[in-house]
PDB file of N, CA and C in Angstrom:
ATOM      1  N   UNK A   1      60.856  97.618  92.033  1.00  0.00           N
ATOM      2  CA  UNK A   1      61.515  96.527  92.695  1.00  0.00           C
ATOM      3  C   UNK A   1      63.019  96.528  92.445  1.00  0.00           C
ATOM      4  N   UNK A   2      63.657  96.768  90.929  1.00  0.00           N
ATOM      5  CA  UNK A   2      65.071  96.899  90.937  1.00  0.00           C
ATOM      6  C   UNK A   2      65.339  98.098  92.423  1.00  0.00           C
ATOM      7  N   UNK A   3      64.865  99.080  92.451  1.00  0.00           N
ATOM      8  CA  UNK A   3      66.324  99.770  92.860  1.00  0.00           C
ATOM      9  C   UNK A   3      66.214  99.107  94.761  1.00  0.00           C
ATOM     10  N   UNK A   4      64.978  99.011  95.386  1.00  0.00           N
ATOM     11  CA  UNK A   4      65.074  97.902  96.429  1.00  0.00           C
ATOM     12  C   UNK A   4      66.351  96.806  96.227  1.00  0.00           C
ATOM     13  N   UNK A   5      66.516  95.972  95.099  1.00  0.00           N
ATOM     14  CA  UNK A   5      67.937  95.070  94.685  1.00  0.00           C
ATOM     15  C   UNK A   5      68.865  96.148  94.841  1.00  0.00           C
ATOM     16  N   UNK A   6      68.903  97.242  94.052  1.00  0.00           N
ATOM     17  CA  UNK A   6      70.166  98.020  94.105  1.00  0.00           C
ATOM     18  C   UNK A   6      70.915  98.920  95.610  1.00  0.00           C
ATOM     19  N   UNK A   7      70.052  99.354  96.266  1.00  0.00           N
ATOM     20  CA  UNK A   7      70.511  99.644  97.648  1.00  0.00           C
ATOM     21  C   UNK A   7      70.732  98.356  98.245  1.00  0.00           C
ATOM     22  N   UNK A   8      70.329  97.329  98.314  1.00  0.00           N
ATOM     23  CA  UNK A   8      71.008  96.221  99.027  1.00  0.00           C
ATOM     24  C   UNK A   8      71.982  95.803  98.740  1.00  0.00           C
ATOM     25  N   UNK A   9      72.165  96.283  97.391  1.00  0.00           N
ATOM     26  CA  UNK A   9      73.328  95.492  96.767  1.00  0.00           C
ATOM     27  C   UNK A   9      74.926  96.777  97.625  1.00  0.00           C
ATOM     28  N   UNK A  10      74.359  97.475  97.353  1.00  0.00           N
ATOM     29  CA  UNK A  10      75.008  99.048  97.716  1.00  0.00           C
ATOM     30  C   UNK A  10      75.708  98.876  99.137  1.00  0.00           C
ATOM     31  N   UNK A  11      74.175  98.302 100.126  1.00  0.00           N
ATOM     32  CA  UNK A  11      74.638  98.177 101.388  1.00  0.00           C
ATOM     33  C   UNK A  11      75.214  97.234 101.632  1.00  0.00           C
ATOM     34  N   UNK A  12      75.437  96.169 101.074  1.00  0.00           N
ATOM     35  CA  UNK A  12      76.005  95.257 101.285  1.00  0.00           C
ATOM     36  C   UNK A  12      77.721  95.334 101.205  1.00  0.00           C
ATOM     37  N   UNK A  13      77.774  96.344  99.529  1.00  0.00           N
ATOM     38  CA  UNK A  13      79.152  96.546  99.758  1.00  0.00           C
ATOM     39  C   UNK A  13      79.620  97.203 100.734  1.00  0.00           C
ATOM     40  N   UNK A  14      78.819  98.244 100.971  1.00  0.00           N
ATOM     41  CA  UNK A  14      79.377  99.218 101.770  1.00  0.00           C
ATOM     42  C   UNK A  14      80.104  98.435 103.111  1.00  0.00           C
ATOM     43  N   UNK A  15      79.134  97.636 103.721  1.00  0.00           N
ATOM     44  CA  UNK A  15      79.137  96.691 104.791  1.00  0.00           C
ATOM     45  C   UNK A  15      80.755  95.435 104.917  1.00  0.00           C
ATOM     46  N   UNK A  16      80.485  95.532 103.495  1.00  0.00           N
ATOM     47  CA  UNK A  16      82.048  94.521 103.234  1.00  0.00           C
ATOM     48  C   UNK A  16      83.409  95.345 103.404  1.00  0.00           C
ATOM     49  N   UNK A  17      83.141  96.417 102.580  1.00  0.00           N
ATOM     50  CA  UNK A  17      84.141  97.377 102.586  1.00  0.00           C
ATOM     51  C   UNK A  17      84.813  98.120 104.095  1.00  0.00           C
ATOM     52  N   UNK A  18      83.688  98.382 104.722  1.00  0.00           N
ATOM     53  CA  UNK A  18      84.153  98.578 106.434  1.00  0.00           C
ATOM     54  C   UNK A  18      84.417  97.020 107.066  1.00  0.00           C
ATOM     55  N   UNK A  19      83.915  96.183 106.487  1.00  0.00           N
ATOM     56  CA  UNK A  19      84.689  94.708 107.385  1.00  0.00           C
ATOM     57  C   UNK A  19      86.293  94.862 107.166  1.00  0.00           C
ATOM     58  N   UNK A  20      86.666  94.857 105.444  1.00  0.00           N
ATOM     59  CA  UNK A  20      88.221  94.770 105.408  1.00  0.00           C
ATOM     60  C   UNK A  20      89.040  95.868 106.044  1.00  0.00           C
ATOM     61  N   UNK A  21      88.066  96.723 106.277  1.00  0.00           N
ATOM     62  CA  UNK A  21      89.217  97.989 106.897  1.00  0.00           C
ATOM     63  C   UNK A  21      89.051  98.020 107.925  1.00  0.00           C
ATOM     64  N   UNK A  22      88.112  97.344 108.828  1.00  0.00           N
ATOM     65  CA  UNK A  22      88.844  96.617 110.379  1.00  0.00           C
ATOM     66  C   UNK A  22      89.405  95.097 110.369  1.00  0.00           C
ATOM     67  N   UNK A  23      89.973  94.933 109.625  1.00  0.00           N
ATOM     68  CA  UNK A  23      90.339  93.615 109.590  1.00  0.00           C
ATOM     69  C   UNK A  23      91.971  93.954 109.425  1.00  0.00           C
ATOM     70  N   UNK A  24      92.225  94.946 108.623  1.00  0.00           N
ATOM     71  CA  UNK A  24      93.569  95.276 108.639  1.00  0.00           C
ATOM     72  C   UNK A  24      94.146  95.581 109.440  1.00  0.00           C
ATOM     73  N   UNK A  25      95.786  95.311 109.909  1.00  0.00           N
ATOM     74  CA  UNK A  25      95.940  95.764 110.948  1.00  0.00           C
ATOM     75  C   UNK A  25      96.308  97.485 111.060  1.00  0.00           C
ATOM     76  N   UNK A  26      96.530  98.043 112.132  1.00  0.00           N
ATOM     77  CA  UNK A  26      96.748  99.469 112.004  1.00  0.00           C
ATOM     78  C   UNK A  26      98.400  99.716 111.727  1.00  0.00           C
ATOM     79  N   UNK A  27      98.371 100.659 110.723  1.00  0.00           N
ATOM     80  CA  UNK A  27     100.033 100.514 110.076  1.00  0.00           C
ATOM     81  C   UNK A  27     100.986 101.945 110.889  1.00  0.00           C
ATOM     82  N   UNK A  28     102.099 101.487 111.194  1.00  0.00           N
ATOM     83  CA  UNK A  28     102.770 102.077 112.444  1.00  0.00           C
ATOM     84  C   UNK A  28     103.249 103.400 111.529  1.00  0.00           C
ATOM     85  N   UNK A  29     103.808 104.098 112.332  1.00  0.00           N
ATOM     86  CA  UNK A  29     103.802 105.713 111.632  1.00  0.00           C
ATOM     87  C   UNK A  29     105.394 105.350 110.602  1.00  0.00           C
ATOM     88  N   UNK A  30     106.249 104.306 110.905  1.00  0.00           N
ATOM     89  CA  UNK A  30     107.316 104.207 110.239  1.00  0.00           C
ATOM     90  C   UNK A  30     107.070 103.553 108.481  1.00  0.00           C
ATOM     91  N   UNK A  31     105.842 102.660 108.643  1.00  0.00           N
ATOM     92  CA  UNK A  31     104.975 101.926 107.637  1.00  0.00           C
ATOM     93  C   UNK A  31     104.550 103.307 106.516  1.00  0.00           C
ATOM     94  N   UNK A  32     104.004 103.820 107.608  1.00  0.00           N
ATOM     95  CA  UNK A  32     102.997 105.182 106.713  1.00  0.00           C
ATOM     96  C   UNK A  32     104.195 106.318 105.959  1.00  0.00           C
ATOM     97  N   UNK A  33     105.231 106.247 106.884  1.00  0.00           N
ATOM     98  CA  UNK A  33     105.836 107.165 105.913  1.00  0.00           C
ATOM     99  C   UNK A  33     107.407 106.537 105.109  1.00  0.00           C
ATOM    100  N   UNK A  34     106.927 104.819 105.059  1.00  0.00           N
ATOM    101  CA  UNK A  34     107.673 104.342 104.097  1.00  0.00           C
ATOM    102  C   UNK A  34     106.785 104.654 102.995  1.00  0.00           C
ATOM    103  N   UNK A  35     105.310 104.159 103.120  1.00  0.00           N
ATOM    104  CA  UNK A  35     104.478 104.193 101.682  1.00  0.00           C
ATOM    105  C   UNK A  35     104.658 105.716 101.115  1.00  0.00           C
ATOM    106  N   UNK A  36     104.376 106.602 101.838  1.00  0.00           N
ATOM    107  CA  UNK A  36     104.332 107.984 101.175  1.00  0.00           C
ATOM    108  C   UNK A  36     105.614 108.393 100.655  1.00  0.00           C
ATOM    109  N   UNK A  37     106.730 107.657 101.035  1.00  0.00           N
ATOM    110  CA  UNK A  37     107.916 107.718 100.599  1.00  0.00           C
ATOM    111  C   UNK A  37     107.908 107.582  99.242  1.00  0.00           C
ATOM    112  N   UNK A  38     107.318 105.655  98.834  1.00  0.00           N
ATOM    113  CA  UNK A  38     107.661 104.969  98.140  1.00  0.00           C
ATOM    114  C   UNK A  38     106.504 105.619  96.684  1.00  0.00           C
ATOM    115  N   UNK A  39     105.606 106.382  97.366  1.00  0.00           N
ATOM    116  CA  UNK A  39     104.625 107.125  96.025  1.00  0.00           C
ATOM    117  C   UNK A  39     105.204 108.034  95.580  1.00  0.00           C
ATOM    118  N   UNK A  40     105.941 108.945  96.340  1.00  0.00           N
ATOM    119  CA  UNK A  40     106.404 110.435  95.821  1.00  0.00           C
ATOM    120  C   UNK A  40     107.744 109.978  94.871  1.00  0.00           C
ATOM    121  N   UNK A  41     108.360 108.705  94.917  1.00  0.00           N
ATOM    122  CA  UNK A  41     109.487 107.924  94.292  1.00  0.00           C
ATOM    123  C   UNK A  41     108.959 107.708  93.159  1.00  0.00           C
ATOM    124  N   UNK A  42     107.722 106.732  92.999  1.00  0.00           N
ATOM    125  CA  UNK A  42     106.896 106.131  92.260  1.00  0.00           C
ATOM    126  C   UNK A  42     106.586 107.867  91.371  1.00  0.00           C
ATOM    127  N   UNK A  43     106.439 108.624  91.676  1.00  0.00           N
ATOM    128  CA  UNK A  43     105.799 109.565  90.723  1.00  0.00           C
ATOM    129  C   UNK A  43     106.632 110.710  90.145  1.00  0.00           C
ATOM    130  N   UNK A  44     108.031 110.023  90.965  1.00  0.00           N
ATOM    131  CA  UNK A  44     109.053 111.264  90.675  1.00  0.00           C
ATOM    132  C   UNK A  44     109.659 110.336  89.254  1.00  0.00           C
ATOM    133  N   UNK A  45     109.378 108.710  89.571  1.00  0.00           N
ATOM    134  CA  UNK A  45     109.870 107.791  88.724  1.00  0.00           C
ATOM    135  C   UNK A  45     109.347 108.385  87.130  1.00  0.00           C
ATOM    136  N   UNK A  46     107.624 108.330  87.171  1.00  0.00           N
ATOM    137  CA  UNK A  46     106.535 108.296  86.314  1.00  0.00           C
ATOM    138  C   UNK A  46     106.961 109.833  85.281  1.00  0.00           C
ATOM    139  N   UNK A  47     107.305 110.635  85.984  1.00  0.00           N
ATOM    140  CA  UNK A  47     107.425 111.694  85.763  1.00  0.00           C
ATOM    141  C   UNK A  47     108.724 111.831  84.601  1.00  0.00           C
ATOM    142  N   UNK A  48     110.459 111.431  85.129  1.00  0.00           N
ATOM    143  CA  UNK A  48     111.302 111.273  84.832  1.00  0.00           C
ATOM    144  C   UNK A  48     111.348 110.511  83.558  1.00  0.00           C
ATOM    145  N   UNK A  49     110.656 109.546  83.439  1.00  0.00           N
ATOM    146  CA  UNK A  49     110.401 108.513  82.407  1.00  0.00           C
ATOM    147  C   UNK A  49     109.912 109.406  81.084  1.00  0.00           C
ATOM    148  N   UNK A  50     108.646 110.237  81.379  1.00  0.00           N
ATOM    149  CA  UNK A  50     108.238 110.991  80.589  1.00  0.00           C
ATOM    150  C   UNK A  50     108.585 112.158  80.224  1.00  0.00           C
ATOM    151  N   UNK A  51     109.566 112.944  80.828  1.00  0.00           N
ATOM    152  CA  UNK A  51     110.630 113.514  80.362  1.00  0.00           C
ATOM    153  C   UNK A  51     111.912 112.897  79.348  1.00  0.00           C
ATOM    154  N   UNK A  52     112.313 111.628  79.699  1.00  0.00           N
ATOM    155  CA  UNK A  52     112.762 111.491  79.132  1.00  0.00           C
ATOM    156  C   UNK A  52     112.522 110.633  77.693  1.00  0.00           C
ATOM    157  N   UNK A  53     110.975 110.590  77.442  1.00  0.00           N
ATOM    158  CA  UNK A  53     110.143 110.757  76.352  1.00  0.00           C
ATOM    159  C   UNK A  53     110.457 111.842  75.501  1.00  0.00           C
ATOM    160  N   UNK A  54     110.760 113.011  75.984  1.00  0.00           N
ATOM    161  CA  UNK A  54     110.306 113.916  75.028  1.00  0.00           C
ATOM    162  C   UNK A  54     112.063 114.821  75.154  1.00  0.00           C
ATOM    163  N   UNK A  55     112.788 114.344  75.660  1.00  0.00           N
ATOM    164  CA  UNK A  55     114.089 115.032  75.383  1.00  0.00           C
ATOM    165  C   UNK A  55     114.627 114.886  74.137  1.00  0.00           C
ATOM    166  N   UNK A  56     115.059 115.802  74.223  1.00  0.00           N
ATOM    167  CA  UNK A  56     116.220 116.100  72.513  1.00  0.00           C
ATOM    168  C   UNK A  56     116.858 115.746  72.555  1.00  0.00           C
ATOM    169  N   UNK A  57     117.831 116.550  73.159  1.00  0.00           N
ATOM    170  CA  UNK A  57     119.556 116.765  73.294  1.00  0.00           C
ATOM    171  C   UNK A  57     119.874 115.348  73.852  1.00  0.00           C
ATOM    172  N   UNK A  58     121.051 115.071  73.737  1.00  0.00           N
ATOM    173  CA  UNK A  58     121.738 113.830  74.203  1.00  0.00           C
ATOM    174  C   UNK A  58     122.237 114.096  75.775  1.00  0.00           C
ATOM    175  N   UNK A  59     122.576 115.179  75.882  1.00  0.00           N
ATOM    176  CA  UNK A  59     122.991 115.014  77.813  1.00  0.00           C
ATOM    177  C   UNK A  59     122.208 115.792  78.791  1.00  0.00           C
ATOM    178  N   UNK A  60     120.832 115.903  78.029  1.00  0.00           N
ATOM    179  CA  UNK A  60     119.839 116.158  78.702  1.00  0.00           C
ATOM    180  C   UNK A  60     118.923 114.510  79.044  1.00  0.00           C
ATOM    181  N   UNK A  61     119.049 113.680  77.876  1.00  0.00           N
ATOM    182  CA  UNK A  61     118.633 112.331  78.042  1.00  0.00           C
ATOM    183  C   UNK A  61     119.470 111.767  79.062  1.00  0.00           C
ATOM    184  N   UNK A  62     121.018 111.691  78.942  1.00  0.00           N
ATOM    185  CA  UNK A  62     121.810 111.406  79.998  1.00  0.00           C
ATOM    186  C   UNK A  62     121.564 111.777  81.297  1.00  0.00           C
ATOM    187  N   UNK A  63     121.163 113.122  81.595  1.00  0.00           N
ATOM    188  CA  UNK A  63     120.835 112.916  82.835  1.00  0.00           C
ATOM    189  C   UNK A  63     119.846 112.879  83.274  1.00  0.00           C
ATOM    190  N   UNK A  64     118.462 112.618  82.869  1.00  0.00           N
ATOM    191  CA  UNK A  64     117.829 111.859  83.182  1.00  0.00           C
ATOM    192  C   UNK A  64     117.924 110.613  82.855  1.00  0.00           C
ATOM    193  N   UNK A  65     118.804 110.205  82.458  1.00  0.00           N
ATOM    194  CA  UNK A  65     118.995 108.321  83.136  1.00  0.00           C
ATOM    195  C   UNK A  65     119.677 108.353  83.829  1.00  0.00           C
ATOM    196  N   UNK A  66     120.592 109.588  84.639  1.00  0.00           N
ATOM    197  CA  UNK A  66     121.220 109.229  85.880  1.00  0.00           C
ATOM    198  C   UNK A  66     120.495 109.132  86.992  1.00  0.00           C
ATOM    199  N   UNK A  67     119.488 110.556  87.092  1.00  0.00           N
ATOM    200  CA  UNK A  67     118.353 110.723  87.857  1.00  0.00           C
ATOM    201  C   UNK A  67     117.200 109.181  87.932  1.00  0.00           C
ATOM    202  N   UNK A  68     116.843 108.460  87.125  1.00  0.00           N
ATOM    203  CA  UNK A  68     115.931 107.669  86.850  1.00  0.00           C
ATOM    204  C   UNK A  68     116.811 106.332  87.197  1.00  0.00           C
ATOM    205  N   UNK A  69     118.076 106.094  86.996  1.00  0.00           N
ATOM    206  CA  UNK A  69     118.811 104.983  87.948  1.00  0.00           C
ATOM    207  C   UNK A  69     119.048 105.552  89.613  1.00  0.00           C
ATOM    208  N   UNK A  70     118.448 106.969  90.140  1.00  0.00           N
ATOM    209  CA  UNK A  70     119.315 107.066  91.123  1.00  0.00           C
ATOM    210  C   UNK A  70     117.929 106.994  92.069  1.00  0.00           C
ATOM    211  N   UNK A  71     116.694 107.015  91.271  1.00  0.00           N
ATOM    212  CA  UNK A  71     114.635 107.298  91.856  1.00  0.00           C
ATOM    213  C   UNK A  71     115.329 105.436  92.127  1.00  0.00           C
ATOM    214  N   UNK A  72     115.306 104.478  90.943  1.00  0.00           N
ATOM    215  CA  UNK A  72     114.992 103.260  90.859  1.00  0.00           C
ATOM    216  C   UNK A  72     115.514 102.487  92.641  1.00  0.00           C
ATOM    217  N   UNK A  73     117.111 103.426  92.567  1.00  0.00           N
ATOM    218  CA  UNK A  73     117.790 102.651  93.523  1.00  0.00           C
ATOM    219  C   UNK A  73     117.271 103.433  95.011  1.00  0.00           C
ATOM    220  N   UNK A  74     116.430 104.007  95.044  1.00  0.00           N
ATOM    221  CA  UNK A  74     116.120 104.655  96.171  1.00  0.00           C
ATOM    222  C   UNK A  74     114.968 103.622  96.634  1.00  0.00           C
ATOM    223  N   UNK A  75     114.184 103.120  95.312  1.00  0.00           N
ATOM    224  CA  UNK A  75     112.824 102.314  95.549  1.00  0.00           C
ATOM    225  C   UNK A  75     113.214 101.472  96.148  1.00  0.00           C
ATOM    226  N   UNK A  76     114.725 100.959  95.198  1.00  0.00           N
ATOM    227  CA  UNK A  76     114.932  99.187  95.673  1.00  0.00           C
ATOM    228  C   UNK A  76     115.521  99.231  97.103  1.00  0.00           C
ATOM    229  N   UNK A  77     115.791 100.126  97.788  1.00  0.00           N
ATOM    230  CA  UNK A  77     116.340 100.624  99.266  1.00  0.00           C
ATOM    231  C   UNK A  77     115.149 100.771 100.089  1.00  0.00           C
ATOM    232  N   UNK A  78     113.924 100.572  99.471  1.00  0.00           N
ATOM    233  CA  UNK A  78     112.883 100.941 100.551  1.00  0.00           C
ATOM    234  C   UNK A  78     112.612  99.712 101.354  1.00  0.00           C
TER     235      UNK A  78
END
């Protein structure tokens, strides 16, 4: 008797999950390649950060905080 509960439960999400994704509206090609913009920023960000985790030298840290103020101000431009 559980797994009868568990496929319903299953289908049910499934069922919810295709409601919200016609419920959204369809995002225009300028939308789509702001977001893919704003991830490859987001990961160039993630990335930079963790470099500059593990730097030594002092104007190797420097420039990655020029680089990592120059990702930030690209985001805040999106």
């Amino acid at each position: 008797m559980a797994r009868g509960f568990e496929s319903k439960s299953v289908e049910s999400q499934q069922e919810e999950a295709q409601r919200r994704k016609t419920l959204k509206p369809a995002m225009t090609m300028e939308e789509k390649d702001r977001e893919a913009r704003r991830a490859g920023l987001e990961l160039a960000l993630a990335q930079t950060q963790a470099e500059m985790g593990a730097a030594c030298r002092p104007a190797h840290r420097d420039m990655l905080k020029l680089r990592l103020e120059a990702i930030q101000a690209q985001i805040r431009n999106l």
